[in-house]
Protein backbone atom coordinates (compact mmCIF):
# COMPACT_ATOMS: atom_id res chain seq x y z
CA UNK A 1 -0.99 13.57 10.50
CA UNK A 2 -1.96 9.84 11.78
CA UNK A 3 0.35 8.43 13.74
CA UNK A 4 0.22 4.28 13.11
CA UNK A 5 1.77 3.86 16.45
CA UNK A 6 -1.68 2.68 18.36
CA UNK A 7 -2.62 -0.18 15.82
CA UNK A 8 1.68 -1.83 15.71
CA UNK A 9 1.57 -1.41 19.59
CA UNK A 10 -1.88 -2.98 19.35
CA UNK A 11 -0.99 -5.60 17.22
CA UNK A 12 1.82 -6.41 18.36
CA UNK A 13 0.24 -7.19 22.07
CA UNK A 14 2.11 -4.31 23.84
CA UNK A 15 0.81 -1.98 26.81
CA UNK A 16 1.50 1.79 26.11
CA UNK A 17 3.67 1.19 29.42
CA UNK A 18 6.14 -1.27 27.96
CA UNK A 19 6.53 1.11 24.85
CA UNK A 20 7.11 3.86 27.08
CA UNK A 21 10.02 1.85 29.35
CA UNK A 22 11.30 0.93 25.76
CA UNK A 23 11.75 4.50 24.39
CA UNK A 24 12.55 5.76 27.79
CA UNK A 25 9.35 8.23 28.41
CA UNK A 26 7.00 8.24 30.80
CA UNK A 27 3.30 6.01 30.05
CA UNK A 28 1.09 9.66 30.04
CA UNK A 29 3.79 11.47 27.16
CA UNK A 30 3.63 8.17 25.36
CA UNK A 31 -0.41 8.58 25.58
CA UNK A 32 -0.40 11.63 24.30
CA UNK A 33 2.06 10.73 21.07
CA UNK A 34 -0.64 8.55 20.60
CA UNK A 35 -3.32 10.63 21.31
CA UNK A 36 -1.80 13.47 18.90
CA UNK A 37 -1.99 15.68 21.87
CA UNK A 38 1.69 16.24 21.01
CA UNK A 39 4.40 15.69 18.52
CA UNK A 40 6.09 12.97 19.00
CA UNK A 41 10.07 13.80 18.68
CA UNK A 42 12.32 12.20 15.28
CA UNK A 43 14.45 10.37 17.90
CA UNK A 44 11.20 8.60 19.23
CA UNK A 45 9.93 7.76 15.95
CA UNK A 46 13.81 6.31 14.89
CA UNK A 47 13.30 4.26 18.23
CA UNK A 48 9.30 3.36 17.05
CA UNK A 49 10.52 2.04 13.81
CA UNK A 50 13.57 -0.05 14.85
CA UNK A 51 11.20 -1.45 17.47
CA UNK A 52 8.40 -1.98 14.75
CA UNK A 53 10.68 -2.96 12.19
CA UNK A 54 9.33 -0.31 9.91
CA UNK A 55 10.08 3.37 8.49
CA UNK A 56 9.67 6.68 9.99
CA UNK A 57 8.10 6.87 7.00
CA UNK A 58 5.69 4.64 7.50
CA UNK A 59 4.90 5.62 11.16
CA UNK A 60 3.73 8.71 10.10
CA UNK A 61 1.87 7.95 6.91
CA UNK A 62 3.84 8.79 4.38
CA UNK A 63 3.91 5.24 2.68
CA UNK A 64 2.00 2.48 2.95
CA UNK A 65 4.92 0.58 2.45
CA UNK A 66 5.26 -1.03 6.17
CA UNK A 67 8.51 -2.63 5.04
CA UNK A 68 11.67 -1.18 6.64
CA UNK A 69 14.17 0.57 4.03
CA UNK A 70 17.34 -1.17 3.55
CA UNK A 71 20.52 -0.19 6.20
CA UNK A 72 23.00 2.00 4.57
């Protein structure tokens, strides 16, 4: 599975530091949900896509769709 986490942070001009103060990990277990060293949790991704403004979905490749779903 590819995480799309790298390119948003990326592209959105973000360190892997002030993800990792955002989602309340430290910057080396963010690395590594980057990194696919491990899996990154459901509650981390739910953070990831309210931060991204996306899907869980779409975080982990599922869609291409990077809209978010609509709030119900």
């Amino acid at each position: 599975m590819k995480y799309r986490i790298k390119d948003l942070r990326e592209d959105n001009d973000l360190t892997q530091k002030q993800i990792a103060k955002e989602i309340n990990v430290h910057q080396t277990t963010y690395s590594d949900y980057e990194l696919e060293n491990i899996q990154t949790p459901v509650d981390v991704l739910d953070k990831l896509a309210d931060i991204y403004n996306t899907s869980i979905d779409y975080l982990v490749g599922r869609t291409n769709e990077i809209k978010p779903y609509p709030k119900g």
